[in-house]
C-alpha atoms as a PDB file:
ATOM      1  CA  UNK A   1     -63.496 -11.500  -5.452  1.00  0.00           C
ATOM      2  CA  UNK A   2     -64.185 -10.701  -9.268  1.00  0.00           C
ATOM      3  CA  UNK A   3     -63.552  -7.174  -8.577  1.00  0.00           C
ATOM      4  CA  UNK A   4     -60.111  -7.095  -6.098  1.00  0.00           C
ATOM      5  CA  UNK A   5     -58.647  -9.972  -8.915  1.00  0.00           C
ATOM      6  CA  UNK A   6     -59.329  -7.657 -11.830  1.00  0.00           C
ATOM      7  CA  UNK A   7     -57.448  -4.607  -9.966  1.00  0.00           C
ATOM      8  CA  UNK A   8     -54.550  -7.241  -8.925  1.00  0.00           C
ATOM      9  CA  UNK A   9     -54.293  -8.216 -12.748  1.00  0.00           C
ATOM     10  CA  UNK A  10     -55.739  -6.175 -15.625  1.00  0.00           C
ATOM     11  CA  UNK A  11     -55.982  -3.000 -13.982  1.00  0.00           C
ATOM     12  CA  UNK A  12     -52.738  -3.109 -11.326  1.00  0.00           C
ATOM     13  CA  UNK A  13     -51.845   0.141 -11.502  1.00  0.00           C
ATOM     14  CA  UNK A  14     -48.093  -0.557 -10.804  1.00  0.00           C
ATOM     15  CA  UNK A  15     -47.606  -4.019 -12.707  1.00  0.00           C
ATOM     16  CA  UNK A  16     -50.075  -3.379 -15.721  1.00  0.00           C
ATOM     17  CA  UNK A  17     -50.731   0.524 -15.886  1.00  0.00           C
ATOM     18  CA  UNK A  18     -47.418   1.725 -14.229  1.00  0.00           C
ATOM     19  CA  UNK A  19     -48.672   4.676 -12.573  1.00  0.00           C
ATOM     20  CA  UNK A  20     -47.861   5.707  -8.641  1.00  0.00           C
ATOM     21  CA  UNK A  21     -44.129   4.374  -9.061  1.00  0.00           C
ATOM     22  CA  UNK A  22     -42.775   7.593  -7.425  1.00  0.00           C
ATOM     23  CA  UNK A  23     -45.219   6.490  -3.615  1.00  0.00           C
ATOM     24  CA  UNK A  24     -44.551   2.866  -4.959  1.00  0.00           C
ATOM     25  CA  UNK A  25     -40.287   3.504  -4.793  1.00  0.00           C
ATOM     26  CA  UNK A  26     -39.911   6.144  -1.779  1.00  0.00           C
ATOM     27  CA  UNK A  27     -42.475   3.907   0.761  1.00  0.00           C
ATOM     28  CA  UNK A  28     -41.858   0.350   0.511  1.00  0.00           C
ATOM     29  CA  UNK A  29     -38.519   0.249   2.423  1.00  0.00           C
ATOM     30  CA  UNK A  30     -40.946  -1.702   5.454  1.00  0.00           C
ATOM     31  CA  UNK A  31     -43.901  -3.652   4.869  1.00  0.00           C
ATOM     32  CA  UNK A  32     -45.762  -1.381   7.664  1.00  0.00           C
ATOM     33  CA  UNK A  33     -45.024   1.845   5.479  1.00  0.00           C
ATOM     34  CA  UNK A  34     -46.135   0.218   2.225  1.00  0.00           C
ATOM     35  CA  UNK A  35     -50.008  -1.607   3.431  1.00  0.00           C
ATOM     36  CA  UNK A  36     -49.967   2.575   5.738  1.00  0.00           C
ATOM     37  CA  UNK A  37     -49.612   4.323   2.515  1.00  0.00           C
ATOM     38  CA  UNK A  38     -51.980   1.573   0.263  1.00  0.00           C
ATOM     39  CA  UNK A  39     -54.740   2.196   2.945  1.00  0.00           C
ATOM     40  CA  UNK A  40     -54.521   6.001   2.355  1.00  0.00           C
ATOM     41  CA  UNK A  41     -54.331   6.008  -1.276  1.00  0.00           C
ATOM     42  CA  UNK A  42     -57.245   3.626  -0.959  1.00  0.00           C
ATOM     43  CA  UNK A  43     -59.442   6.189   1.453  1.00  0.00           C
ATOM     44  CA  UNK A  44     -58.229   9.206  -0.786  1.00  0.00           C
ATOM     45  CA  UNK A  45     -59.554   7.116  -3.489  1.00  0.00           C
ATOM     46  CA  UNK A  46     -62.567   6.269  -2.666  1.00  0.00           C
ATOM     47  CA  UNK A  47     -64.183   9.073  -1.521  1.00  0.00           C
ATOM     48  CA  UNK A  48     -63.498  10.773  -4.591  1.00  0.00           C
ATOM     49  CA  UNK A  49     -64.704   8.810  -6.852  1.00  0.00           C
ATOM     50  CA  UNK A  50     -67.916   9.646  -4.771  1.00  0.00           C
ATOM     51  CA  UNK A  51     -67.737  13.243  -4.959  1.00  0.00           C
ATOM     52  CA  UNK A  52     -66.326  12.971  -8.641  1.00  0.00           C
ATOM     53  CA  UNK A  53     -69.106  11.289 -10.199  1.00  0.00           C
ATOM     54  CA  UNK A  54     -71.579  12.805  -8.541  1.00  0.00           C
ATOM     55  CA  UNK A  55     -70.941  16.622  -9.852  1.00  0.00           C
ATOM     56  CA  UNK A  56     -69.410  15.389 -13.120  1.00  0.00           C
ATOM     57  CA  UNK A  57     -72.124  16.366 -15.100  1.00  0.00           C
ATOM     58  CA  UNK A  58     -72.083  20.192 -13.911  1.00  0.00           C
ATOM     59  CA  UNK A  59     -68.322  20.467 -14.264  1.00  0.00           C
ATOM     60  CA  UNK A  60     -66.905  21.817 -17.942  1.00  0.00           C
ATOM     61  CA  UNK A  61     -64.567  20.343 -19.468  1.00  0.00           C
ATOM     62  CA  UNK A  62     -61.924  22.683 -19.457  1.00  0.00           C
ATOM     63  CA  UNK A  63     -61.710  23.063 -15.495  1.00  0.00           C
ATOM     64  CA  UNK A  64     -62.276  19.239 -15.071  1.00  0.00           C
ATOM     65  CA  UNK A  65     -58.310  18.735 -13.520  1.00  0.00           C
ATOM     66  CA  UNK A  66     -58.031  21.918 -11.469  1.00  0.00           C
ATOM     67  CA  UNK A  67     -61.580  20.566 -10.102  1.00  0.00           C
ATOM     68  CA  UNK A  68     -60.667  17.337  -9.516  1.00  0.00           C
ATOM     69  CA  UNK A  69     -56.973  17.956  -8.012  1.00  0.00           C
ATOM     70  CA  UNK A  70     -59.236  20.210  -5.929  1.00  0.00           C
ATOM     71  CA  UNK A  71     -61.240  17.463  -4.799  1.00  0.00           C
ATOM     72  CA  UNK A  72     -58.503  14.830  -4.284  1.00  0.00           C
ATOM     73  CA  UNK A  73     -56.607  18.031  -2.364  1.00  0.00           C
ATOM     74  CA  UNK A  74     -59.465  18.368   0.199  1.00  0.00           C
ATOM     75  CA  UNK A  75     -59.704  14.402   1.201  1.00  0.00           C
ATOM     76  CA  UNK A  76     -56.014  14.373   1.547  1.00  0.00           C
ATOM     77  CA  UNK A  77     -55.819  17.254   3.692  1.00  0.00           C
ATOM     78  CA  UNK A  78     -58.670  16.004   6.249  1.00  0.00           C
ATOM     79  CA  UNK A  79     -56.805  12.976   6.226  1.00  0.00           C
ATOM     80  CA  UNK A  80     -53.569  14.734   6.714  1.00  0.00           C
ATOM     81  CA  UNK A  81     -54.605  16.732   9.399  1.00  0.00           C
ATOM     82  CA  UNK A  82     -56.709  13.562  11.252  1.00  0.00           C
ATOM     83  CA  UNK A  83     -53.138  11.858  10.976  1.00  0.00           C
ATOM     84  CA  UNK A  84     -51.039  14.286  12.250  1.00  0.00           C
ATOM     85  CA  UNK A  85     -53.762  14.976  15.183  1.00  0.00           C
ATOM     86  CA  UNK A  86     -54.193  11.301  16.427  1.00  0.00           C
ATOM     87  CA  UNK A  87     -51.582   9.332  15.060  1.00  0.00           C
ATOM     88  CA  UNK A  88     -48.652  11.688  14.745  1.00  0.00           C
ATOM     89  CA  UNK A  89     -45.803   8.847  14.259  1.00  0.00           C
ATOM     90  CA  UNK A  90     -47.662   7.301  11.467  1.00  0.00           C
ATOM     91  CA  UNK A  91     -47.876  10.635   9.598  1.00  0.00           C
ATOM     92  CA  UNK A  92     -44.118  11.312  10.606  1.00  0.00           C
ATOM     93  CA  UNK A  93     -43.321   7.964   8.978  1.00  0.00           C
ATOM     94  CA  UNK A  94     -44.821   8.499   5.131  1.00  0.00           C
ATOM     95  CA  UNK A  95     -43.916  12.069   5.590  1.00  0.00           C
ATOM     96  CA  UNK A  96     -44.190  14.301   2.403  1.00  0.00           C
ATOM     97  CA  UNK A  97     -45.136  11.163   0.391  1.00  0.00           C
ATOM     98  CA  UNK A  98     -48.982  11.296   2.096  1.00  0.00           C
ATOM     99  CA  UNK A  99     -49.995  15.156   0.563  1.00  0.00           C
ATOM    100  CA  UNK A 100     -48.463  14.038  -2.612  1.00  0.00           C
ATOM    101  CA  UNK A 101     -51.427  11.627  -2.723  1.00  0.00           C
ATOM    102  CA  UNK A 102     -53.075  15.021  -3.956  1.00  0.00           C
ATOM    103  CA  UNK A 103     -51.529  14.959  -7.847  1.00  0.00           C
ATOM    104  CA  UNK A 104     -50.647  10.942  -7.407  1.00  0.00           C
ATOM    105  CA  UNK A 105     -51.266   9.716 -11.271  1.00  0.00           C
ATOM    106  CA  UNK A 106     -53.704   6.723 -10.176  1.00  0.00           C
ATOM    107  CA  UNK A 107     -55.926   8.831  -8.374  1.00  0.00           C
ATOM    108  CA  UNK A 108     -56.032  11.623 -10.717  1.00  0.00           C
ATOM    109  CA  UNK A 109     -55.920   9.412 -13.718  1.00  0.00           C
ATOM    110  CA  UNK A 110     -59.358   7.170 -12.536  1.00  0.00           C
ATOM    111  CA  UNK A 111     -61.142  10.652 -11.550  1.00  0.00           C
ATOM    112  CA  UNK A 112     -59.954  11.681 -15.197  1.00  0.00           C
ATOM    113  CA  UNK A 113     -60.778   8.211 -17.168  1.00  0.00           C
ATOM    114  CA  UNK A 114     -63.681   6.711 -14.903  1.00  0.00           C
ATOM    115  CA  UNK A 115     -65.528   8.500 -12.483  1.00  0.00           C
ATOM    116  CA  UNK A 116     -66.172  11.482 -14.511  1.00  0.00           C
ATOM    117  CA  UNK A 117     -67.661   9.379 -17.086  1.00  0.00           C
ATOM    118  CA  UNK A 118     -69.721   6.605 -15.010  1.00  0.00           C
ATOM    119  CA  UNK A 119     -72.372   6.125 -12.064  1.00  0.00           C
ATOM    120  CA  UNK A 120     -71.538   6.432  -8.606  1.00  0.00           C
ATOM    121  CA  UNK A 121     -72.031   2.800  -7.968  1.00  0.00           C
ATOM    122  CA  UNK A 122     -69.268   1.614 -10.530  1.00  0.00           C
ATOM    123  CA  UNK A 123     -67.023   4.272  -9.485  1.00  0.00           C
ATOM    124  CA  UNK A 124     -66.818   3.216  -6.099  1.00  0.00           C
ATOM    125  CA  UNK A 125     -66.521  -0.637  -6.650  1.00  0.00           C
ATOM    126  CA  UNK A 126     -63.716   0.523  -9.293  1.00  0.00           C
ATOM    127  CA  UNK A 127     -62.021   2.931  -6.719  1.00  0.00           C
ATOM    128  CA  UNK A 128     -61.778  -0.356  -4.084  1.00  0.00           C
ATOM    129  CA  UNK A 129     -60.269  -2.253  -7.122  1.00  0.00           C
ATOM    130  CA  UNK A 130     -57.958   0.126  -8.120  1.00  0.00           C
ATOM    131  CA  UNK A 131     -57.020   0.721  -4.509  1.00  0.00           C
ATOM    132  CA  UNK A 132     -56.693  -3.244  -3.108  1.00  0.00           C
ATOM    133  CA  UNK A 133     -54.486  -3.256  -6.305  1.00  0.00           C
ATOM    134  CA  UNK A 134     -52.446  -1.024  -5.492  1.00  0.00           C
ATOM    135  CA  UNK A 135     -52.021  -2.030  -1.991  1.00  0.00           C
ATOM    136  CA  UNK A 136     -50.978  -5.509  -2.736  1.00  0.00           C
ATOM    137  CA  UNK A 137     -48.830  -4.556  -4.874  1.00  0.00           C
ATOM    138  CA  UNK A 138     -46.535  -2.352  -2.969  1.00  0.00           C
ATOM    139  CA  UNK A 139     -47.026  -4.892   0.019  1.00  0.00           C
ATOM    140  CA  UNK A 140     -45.232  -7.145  -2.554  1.00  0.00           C
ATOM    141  CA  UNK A 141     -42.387  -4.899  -3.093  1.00  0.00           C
ATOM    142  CA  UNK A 142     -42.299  -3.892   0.471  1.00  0.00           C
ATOM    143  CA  UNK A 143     -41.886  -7.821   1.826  1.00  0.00           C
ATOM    144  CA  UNK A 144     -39.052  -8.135  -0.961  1.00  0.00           C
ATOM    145  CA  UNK A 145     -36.596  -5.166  -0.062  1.00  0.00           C
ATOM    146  CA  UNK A 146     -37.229  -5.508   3.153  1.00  0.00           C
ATOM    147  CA  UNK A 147     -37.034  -9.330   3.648  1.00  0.00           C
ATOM    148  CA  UNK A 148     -33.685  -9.032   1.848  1.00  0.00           C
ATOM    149  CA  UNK A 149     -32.696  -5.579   2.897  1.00  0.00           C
ATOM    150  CA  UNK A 150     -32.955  -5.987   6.371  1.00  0.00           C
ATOM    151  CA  UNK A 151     -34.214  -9.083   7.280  1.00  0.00           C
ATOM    152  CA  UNK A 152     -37.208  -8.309   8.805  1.00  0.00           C
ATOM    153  CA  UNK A 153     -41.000  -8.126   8.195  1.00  0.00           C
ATOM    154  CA  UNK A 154     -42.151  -5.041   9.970  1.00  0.00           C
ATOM    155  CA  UNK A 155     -45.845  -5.463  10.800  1.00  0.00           C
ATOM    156  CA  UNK A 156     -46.647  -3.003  13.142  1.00  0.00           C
ATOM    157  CA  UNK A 157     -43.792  -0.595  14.978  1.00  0.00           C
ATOM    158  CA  UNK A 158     -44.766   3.674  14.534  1.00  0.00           C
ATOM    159  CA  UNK A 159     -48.483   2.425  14.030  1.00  0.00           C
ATOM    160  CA  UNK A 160     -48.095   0.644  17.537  1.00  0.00           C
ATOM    161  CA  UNK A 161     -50.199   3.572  18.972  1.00  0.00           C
ATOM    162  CA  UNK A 162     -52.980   2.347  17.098  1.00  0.00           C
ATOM    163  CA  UNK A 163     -52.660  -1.331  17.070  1.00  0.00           C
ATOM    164  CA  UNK A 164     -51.515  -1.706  20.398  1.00  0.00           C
ATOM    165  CA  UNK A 165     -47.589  -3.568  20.429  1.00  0.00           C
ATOM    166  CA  UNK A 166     -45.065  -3.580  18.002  1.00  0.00           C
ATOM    167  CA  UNK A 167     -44.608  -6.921  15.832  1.00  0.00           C
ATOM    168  CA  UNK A 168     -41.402  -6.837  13.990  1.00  0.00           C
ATOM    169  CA  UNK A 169     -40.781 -10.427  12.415  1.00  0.00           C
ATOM    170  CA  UNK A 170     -36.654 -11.379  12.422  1.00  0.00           C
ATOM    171  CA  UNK A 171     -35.968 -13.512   9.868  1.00  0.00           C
ATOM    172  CA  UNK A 172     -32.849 -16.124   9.610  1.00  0.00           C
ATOM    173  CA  UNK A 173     -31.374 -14.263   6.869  1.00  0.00           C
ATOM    174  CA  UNK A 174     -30.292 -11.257   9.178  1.00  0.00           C
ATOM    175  CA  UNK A 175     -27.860 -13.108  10.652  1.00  0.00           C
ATOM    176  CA  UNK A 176     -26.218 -13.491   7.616  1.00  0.00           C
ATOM    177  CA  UNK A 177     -26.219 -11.476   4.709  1.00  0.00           C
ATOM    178  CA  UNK A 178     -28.723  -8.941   4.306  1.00  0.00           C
ATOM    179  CA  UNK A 179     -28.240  -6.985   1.429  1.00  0.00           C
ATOM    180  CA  UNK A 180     -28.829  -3.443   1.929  1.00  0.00           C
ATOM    181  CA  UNK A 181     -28.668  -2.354  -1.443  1.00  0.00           C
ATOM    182  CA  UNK A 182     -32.517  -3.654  -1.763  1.00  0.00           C
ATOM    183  CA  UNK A 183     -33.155  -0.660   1.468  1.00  0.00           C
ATOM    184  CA  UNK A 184     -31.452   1.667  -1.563  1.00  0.00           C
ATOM    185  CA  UNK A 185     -33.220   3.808  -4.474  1.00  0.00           C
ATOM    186  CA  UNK A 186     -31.187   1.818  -6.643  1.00  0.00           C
ATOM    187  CA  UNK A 187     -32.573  -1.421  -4.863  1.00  0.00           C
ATOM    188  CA  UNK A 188     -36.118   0.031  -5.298  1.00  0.00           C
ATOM    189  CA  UNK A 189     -36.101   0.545  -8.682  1.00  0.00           C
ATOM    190  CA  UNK A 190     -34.561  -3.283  -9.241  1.00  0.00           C
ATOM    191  CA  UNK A 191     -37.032  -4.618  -7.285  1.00  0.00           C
ATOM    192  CA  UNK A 192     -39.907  -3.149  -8.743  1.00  0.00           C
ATOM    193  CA  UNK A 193     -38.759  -3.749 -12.542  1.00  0.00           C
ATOM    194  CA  UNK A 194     -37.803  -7.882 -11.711  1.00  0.00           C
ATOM    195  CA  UNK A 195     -41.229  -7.874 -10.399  1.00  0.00           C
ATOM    196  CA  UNK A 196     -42.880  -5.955 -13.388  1.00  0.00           C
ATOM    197  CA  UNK A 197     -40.922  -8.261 -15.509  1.00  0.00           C
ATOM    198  CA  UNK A 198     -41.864 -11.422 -13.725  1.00  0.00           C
ATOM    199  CA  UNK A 199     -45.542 -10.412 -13.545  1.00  0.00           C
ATOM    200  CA  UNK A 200     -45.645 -10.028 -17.301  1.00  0.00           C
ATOM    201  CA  UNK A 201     -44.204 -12.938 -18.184  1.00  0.00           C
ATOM    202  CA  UNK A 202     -47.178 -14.870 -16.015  1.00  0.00           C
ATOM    203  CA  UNK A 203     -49.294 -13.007 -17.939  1.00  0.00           C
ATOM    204  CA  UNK A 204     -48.007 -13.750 -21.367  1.00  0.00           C
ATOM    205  CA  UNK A 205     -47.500 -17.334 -20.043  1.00  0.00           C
ATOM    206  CA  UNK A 206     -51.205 -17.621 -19.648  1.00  0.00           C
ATOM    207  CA  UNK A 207     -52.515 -16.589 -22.615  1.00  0.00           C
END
């Protein structure tokens, strides 16, 4: 619990460290396209912080990023290709935003700052902190624009091959004014920097 609180707070990569806004802005119009996107980022991560800090201390320093963005490049193309083989509406729905996991700044930035420089052990418990971070986090923005947006809580509707039915919650405030400026770029960007703002106020608040 220590670990997925510390990558919700200190090291949130969107609130705290800022990094991944472009993923963070294009895939949180539905809450089923944000927690999608969070579990990829998540695998992508993970296995290569593996792979990172295991060779890190036969790679120079002055190929370390074309090495790593190598590395991050090969998991995201496996997964890529598993996607597009056996669940072809879920790779359909994050579209061009899934191989830009391959030079996405949280993923680059930990193989960069962390797992080249510690044990395999740490880097994986730090990869699922960073990760359950991150996916939280755009779940958050993904429940706002969408609950206000649209007025609805997508759960489960292109990913309904793998899940089994489609749950799409409806909520009250559909019938009346949903505010589709929230489903905009514009409304993105909003939502993310009230959220930012509120997040580091709590924090200032508590110390």
């Amino acid at each position: 619990m220590k670990i997925i609180w510390n990558g919700i707070t200190k090291e949130n990569a969107i609130f705290s460290l800022t990094l991944g806004l472009c993923s963070t802005l294009a895939v949180t119009t539905t809450v089923e396209s944000a927690y999608l996107m969070g579990i990829c980022v998540t695998i992508v991560l993970f296995f290569s912080s593996i792979v990172v800090s295991l060779i890190k201390k036969i790679v120079p320093d002055n190929v370390r990023l074309p090495v790593y963005i190598l590395i991050v490049g090969t998991f995201v193309t496996i997964f890529e290709l598993l996607l597009q083989t056996y669940l072809p509406n879920v790779y359909d729905l994050l579209g061009i935003y899934l191989p830009l996991i391959v030079v996405n700044c949280i993923v680059l930035g930990r193989c960069l700052s962390v797992y080249s420089k510690k044990g395999v052990t740490y880097s994986m418990l730090d990869s699922f902190e960073i990760g359950i971070g991150y996916l939280l986090t755009i779940l958050l923005v993904a429940f706002c624009r969408e609950a206000l947006g649209n007025g609805t809580i997508t759960l489960v509707d292109q990913a309904s091959s793998l899940f089994g039915a489609k749950q799409i919650i409806y909520l009250p405030i559909n019938d009346y004014f949903p505010m589709l400026f929230f489903q905009t770029p514009a409304g993105a960007f909003f939502t993310l920097g009230i959220l930012i703002g509120c997040f580091r106020l709590l924090k200032k608040v508590k110390k």
